[in-house]
Protein backbone atom coordinates (compact mmCIF):
# COMPACT_ATOMS: atom_id res chain seq x y z
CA UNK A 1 0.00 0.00 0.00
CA UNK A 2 1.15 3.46 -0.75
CA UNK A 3 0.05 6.72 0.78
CA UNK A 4 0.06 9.90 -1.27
CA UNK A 5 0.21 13.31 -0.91
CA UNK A 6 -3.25 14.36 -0.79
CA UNK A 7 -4.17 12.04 2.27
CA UNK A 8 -1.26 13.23 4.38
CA UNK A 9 -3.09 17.15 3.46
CA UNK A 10 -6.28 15.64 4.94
CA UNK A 11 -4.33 14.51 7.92
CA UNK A 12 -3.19 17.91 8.37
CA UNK A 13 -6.77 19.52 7.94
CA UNK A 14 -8.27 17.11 10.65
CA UNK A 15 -5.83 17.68 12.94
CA UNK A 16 -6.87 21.61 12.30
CA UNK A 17 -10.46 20.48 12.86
CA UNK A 18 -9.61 18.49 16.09
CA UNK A 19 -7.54 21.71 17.17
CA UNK A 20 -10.32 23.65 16.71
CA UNK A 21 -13.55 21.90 17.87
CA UNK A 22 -14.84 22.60 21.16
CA UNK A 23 -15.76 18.50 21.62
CA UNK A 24 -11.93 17.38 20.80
CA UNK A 25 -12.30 13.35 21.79
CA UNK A 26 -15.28 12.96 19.47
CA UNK A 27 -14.29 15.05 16.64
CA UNK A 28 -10.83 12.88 16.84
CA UNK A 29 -12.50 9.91 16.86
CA UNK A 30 -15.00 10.99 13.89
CA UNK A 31 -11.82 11.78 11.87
CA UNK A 32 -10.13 9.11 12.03
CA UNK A 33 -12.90 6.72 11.03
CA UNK A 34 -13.75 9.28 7.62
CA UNK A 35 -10.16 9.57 6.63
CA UNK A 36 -9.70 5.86 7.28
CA UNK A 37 -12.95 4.73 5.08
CA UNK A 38 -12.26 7.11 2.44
CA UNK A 39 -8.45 5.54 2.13
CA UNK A 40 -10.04 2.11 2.66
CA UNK A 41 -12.69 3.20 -0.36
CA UNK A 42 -9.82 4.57 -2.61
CA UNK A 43 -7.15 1.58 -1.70
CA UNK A 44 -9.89 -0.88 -2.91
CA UNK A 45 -11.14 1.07 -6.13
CA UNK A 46 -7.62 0.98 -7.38
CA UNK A 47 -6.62 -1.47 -10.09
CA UNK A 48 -4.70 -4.39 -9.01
CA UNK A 49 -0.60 -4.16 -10.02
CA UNK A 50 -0.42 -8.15 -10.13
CA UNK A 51 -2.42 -8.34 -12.84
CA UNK A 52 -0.42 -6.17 -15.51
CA UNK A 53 1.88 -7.29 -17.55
CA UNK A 54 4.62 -5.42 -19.01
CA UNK A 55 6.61 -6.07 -22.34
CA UNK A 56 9.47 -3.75 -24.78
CA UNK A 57 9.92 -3.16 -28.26
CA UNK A 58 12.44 -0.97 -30.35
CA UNK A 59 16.22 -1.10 -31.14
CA UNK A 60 18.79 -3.55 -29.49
CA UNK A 61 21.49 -1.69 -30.54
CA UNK A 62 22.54 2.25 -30.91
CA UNK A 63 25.57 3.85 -31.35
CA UNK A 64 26.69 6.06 -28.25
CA UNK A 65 25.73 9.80 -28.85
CA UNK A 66 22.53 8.21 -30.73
CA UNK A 67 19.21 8.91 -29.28
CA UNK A 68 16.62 5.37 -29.08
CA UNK A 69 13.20 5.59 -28.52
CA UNK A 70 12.04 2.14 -27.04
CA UNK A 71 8.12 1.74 -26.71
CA UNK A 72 6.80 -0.18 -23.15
CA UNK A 73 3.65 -1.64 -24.09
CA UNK A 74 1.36 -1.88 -20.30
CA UNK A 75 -1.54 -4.36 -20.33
CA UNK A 76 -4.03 -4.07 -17.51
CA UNK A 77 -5.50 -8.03 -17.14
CA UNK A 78 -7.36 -6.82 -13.57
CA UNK A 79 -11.23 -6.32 -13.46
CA UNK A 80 -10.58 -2.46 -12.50
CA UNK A 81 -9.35 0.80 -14.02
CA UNK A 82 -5.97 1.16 -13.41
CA UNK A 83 -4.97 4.67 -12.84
CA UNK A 84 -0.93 4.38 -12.12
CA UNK A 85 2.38 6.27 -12.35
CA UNK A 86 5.19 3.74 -13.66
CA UNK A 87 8.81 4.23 -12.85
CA UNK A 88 11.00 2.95 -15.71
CA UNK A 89 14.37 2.46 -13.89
CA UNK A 90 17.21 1.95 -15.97
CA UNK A 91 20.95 2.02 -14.86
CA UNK A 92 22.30 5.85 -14.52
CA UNK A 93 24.52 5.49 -17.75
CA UNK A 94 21.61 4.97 -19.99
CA UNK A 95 20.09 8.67 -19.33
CA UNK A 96 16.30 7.30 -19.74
CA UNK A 97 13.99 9.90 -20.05
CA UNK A 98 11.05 10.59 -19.14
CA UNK A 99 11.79 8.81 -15.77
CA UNK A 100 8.15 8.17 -14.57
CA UNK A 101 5.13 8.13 -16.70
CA UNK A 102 1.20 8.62 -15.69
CA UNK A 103 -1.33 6.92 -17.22
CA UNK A 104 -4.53 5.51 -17.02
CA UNK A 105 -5.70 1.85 -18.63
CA UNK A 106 -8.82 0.50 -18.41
CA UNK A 107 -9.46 -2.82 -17.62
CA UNK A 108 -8.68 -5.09 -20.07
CA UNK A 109 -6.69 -2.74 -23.05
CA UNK A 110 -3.19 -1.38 -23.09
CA UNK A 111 -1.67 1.48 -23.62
CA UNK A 112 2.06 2.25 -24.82
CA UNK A 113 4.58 4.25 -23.64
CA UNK A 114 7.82 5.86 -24.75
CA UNK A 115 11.36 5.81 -23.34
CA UNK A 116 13.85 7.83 -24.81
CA UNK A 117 17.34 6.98 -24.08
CA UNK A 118 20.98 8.70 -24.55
CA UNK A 119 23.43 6.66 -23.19
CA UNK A 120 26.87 7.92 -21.56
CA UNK A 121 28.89 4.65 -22.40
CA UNK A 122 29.45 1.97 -24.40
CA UNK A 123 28.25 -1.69 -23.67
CA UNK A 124 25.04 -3.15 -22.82
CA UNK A 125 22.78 -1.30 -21.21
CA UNK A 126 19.39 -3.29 -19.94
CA UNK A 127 16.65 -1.97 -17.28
CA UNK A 128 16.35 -2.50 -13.85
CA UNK A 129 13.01 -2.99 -12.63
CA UNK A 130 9.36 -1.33 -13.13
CA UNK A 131 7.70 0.14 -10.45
CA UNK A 132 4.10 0.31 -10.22
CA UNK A 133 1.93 2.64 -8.16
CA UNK A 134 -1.58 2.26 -9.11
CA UNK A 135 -4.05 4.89 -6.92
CA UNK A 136 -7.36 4.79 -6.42
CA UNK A 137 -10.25 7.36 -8.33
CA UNK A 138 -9.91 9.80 -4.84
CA UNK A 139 -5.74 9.98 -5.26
CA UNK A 140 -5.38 9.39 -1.37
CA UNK A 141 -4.14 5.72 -1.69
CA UNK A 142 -3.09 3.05 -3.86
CA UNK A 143 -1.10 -0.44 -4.66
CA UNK A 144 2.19 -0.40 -5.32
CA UNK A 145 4.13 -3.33 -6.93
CA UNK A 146 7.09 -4.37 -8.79
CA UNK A 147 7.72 -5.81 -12.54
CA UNK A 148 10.54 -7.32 -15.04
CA UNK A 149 10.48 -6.45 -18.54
CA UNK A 150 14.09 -7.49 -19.61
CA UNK A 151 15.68 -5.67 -22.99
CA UNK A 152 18.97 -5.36 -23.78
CA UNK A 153 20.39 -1.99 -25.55
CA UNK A 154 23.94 -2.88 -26.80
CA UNK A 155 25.61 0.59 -27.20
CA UNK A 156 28.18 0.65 -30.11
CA UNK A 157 31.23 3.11 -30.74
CA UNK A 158 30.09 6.25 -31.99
CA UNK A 159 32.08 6.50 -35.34
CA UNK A 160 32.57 9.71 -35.65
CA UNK A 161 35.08 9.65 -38.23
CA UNK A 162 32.72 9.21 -40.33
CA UNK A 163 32.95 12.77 -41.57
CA UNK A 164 36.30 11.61 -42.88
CA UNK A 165 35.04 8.76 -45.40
CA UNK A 166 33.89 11.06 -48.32
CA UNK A 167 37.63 12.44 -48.43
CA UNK A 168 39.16 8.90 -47.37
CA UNK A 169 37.07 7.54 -50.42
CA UNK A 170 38.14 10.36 -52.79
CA UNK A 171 41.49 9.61 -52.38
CA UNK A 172 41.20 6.07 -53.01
CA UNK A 173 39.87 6.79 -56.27
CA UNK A 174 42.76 8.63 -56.86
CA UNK A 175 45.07 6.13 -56.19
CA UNK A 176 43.18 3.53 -58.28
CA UNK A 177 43.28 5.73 -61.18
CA UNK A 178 39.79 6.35 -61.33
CA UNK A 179 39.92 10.14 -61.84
CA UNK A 180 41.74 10.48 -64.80
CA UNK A 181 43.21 14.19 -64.50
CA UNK A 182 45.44 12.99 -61.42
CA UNK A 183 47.67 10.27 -63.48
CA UNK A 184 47.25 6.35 -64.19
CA UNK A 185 46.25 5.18 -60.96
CA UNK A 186 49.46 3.79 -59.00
CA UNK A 187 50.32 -0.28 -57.94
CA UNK A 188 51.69 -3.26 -60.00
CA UNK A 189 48.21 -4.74 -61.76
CA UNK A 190 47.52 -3.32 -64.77
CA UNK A 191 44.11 -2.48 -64.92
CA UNK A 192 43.06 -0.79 -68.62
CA UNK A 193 44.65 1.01 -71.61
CA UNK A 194 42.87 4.64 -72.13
CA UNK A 195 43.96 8.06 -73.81
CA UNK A 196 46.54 9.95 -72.60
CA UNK A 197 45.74 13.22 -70.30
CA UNK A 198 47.83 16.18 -69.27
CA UNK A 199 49.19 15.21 -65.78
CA UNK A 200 49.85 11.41 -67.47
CA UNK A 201 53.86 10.13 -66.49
CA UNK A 202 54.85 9.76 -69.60
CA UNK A 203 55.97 6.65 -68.79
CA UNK A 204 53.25 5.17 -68.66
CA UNK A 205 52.16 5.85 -72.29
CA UNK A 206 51.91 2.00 -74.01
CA UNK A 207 53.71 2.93 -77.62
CA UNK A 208 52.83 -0.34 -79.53
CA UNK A 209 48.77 0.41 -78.38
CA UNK A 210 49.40 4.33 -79.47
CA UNK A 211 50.59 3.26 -83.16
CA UNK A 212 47.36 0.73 -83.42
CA UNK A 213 45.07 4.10 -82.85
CA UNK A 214 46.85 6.52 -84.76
CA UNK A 215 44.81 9.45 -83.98
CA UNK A 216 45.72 9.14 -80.28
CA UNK A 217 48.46 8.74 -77.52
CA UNK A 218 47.32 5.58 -75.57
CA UNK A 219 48.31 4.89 -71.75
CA UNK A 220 48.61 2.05 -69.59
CA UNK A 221 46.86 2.13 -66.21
CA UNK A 222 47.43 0.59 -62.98
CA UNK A 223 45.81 0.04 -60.02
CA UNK A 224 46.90 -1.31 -56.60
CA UNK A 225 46.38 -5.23 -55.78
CA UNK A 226 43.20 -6.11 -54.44
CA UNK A 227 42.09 -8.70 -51.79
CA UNK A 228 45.44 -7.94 -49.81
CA UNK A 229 44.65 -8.74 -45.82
CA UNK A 230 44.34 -6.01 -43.25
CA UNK A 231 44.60 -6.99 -39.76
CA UNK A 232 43.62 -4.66 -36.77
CA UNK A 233 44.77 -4.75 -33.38
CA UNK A 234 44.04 -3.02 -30.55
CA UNK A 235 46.36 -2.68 -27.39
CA UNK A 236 43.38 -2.87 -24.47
CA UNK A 237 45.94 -2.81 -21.72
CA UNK A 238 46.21 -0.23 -19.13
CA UNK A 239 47.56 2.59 -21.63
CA UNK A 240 44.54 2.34 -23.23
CA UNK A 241 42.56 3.53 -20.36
CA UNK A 242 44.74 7.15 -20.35
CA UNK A 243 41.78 9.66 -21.77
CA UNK A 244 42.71 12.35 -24.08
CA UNK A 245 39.62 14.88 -23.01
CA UNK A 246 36.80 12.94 -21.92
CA UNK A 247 37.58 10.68 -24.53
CA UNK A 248 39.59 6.73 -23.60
CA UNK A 249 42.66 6.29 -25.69
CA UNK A 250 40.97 3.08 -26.53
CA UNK A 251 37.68 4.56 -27.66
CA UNK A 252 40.31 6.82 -30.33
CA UNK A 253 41.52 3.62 -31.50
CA UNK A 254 38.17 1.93 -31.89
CA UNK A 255 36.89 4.72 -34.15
CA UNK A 256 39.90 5.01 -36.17
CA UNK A 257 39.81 1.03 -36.93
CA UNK A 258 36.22 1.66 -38.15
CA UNK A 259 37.30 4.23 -40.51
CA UNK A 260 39.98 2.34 -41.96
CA UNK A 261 38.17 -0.96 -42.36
CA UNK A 262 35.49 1.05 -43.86
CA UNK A 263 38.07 1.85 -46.64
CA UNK A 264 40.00 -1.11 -46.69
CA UNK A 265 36.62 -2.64 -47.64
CA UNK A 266 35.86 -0.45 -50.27
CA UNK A 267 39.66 -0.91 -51.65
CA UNK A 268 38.85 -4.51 -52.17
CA UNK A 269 41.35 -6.09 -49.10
CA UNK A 270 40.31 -8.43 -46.30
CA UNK A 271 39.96 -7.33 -42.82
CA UNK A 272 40.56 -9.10 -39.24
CA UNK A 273 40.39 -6.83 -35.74
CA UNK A 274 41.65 -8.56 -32.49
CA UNK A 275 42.19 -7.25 -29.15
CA UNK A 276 45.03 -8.29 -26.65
CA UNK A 277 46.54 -6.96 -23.49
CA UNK A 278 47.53 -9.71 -21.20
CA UNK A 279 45.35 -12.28 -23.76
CA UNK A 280 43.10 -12.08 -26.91
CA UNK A 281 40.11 -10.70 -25.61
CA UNK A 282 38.29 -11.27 -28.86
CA UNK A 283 39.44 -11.75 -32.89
CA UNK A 284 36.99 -10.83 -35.60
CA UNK A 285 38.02 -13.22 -38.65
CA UNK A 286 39.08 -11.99 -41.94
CA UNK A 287 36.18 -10.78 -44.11
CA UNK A 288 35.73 -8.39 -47.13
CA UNK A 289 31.54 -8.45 -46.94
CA UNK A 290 29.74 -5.11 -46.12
CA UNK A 291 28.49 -6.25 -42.57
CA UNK A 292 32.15 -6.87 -41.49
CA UNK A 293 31.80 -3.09 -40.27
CA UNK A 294 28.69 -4.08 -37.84
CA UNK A 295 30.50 -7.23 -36.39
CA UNK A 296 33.60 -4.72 -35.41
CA UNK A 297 31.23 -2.54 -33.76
CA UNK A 298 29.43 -5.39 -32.25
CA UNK A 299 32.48 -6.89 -31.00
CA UNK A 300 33.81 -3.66 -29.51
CA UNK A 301 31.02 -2.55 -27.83
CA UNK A 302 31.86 -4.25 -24.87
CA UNK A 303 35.96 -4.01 -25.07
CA UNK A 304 36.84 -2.37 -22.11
CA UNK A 305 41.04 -1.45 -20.88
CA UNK A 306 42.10 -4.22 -18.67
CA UNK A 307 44.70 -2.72 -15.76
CA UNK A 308 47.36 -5.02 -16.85
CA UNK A 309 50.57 -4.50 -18.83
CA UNK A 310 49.90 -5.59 -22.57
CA UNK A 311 51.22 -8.99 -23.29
CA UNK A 312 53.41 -8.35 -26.71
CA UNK A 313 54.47 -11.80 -27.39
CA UNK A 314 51.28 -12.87 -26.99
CA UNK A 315 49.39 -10.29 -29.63
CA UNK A 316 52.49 -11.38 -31.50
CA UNK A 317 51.76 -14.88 -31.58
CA UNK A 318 47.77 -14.04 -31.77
CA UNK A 319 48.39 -12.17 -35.01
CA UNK A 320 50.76 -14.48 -36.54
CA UNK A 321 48.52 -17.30 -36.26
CA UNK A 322 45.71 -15.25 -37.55
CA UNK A 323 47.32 -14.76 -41.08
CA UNK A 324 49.36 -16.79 -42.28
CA UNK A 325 49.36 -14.74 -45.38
CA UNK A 326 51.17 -11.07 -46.03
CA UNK A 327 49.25 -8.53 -44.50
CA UNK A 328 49.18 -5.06 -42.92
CA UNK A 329 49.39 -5.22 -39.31
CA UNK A 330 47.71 -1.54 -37.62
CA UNK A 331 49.09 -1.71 -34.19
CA UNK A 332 46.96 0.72 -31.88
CA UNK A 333 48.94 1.30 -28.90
CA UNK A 334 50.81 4.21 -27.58
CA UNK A 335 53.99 5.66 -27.22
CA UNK A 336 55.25 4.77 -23.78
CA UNK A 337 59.21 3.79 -23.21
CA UNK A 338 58.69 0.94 -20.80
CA UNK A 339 55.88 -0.57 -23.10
CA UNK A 340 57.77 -0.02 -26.26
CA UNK A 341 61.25 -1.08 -25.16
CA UNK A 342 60.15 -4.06 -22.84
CA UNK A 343 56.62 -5.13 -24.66
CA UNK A 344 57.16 -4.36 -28.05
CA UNK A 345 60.56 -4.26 -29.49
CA UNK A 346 61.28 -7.91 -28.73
CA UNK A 347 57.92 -9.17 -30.72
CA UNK A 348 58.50 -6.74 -33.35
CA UNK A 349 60.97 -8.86 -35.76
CA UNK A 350 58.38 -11.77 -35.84
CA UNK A 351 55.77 -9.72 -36.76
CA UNK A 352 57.96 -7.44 -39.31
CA UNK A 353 59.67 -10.68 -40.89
CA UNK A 354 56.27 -11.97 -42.40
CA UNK A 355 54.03 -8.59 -42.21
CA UNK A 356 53.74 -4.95 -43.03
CA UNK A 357 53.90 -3.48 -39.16
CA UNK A 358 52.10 0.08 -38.62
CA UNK A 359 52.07 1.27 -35.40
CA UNK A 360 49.58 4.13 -34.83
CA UNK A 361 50.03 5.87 -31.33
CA UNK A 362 47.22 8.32 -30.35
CA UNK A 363 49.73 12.25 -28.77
CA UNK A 364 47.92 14.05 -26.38
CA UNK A 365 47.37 17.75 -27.79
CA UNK A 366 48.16 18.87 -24.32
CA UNK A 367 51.84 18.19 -24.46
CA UNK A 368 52.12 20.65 -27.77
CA UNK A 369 50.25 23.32 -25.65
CA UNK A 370 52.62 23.13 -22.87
CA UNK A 371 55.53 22.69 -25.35
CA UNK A 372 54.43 26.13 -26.37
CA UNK A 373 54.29 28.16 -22.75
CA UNK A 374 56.75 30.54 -21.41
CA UNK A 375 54.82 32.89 -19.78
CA UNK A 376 55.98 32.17 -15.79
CA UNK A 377 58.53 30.00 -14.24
CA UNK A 378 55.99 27.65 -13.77
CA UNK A 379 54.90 27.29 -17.79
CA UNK A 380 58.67 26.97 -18.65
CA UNK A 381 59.28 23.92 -15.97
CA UNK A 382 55.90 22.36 -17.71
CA UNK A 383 57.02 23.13 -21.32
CA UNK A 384 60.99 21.59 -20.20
CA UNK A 385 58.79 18.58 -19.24
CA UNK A 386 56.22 18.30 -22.32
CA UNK A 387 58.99 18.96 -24.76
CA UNK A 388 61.37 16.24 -23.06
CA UNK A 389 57.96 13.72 -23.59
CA UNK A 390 57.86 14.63 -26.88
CA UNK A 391 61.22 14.44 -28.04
CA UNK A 392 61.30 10.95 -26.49
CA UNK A 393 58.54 10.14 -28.64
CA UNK A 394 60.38 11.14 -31.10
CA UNK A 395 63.53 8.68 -30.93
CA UNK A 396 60.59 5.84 -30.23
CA UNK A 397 59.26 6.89 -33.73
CA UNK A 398 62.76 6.62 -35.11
CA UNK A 399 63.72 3.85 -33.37
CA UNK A 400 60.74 1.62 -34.27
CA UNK A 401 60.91 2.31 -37.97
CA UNK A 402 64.54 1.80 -38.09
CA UNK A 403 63.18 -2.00 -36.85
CA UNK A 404 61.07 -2.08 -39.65
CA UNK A 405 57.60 -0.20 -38.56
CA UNK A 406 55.88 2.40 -40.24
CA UNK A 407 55.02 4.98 -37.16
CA UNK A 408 51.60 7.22 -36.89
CA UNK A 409 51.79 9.93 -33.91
CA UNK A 410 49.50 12.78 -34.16
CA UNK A 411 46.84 14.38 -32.07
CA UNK A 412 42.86 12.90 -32.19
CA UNK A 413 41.76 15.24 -34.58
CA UNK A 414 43.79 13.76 -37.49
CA UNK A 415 44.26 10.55 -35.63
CA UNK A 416 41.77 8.70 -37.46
CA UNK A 417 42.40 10.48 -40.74
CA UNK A 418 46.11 9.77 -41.29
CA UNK A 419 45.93 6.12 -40.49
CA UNK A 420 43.84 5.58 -42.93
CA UNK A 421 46.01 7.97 -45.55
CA UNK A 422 49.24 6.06 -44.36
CA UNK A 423 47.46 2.73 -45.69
CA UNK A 424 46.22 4.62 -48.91
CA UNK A 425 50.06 5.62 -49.08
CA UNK A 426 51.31 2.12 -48.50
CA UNK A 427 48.80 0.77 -50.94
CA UNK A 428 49.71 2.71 -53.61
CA UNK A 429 53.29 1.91 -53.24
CA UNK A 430 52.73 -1.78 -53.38
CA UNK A 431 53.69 -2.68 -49.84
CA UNK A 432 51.21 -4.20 -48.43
């Protein structure tokens, strides 16, 4: 049983009426016997909360930043009107809104109402319990009771270099050769013979075709191999759990992987993602088909940075049994000495003996602006300190591609960007 409001303001104006009345024992006794029929009269007009059932419908899956609108459909199976305000509780990282919903079903029908989530996080997100208050036709008393209606809301990354695919995409036609005005398409497969341009190498320019047309200079064009394998992996140990803004280092690499398996796909090449720290946490198989993009998403949704130091060997080993072909290897991890010199170096020559190695390491912006401050003694013992962090990052850079590695080190908002333009580079150059 619940009280509400309204009977605890008739409590007060008896107790003004007993105050006042010049026969206090009677008139005490009088109101307590109305207020305690009416609330008996109200409690047992109210529809029963046992008897409704409760059941979900809408999306199972969103990406974070996304808005869902989920619909809870109430049925009212009792004999009486039920007149009720319904507490959708979901956990605090979902942000459900409206929180509590009034409405009135009469017996026997059903009426539908609308949740509107924006969740905070990635991962599954699922409801806690209903809560049921259902109050009689006087609004002094009611029935209160408790429901399940499970659903589960799997929260994806948000992708939000997405802006950078139109561009991403534009360049790819350039380097296949598609647009015409920027050369014969680089790579090692010929692809078509077509008339010559100005911008063409000259080199390119197939003499034996050019005396068959006569009227025209005739050009060989090339494009880059297709169906080459693309493997992503992402470093979820405890660097990855650093933030850059609000933002985890891991969630950077997450999006950027989406971007450049979005384009990798287009290009034609096969790709894997797997994620390691101290072991493979999961390993999304080689693929080229369009809904590769919504398994990575799937799969990462619920990746979260383990507080362990990343197991290098091991992702070694992990990617080396993955592909047993030549591939690109996109290493997402970061630029740290102890996890570079101790973790990474000594894996690095299996990898690099049988695979392209790309290591793409997420710089917080914050170091440049503190690079860049001299105003008090303060600022120039912070900018001593960023610049001596950044000029170690430096001689990692070097260091790793004199082992063999292609290096990426930029702030987030090109992060995503020039990975994916390094493997446009490296395509084009035949070295995948």
């Amino acid at each position: 049983m619940a009280i509400t409001g309204r009977a605890v303001a008739l409590v007060a104006l008896g107790v003004i009426v007993v105050v006042l009345s010049p026969a206090p024992g009677l008139t005490f006794l009088v109101v307590n016997l109305l207020l305690g029929a009416l609330i008996a009269v109200d409690l047992w007009l109210a529809g029963g909360v046992r008897a409704c059932g409760f059941s979900r419908s809408g999306p199972t899956s969103a990406r974070l930043g996304q808005p869902v609108t989920l619909a809870l459909t109430v049925t009212n199976n009792g004999r009486r009107t039920m007149r009720a305000r319904i507490r959708d509780g979901w956990v605090p990282s979902a942000g459900a809104m409206p929180r509590i919903h009034t409405v009135t079903v009469p017996a026997g029908e059903r009426r539908f109402l609308e949740t509107t989530l924006r969740p905070t996080r990635r991962g599954d997100r699922a409801p806690v319990r209903i809560t049921v208050r259902s109050l009689g036709p006087l609004g002094l008393a009611g029935r209160q009771g408790r429901h399940q209606a499970p659903w589960r809301l799997r929260v994806l990354p948000p992708f939000t270099s997405r802006r950078h695919l139109p561009a991403a995409l534009a360049r790819l036609r350039e380097v296949e050769g598609e647009v015409a005005i920027r050369g014969g398409g680089a790579g090692s497969e010929f692809d078509s013979l077509r008339e010559y341009v100005v911008g063409d190498d000259v080199r390119t320019i197939d003499w034996r075709a050019t005396a068959r047309h006569h009227s025209s200079v005739v050009v060989r064009t090339f494009r880059p191999e297709r169906d080459r394998r693309l493997i992503c992996v992402l470093d979820s140990g405890r660097t990855s759990a650093g933030r850059i803004g609000d933002v985890p280092r891991l969630d950077h690499a997450m999006d950027a992987a989406l971007l450049l398996a979005a384009v990798a796909l287009r290009a034609g090449d096969r790709v894997g993602l797997t994620a390691h720290d101290s072991a493979t946490r999961f390993s999304v198989p080689h693929s080229r088909d369009q809904g590769l993009l919504a398994r990575m998403s799937e799969a990462m949704a619920t990746l979260e940075p383990a507080l362990v130091e990343a197991d290098h060997q091991g992702m070694a080993t992990a990617v080396l049994r993955a592909a047993s072909r030549r591939a690109l290897v996109v290493l997402f991890t970061d630029l740290v000495p102890a996890v570079i010199e101790e973790g990474l170096l000594p894996a690095l020559p299996a990898l690099t003996a049988r695979h392209t190695v790309l290591v793409a390491a997420l710089r917080d912006p914050r170091l440049d602006e503190l690079a860049a401050g001299h105003g008090d003694i303060a600022q120039v013992y912070a900018a001593a300190a960023a610049e001596q962090t950044l000029l170690r990052r430096r001689e990692l850079t070097e260091l790793l591609r004199r082992r063999g590695a292609e290096v990426v080190d930029v702030p987030p908002a090109q992060y995503a960007a020039l990975v994916t333009d390094t493997y446009l580079t490296m395509k084009a150059r035949g070295r995948l």
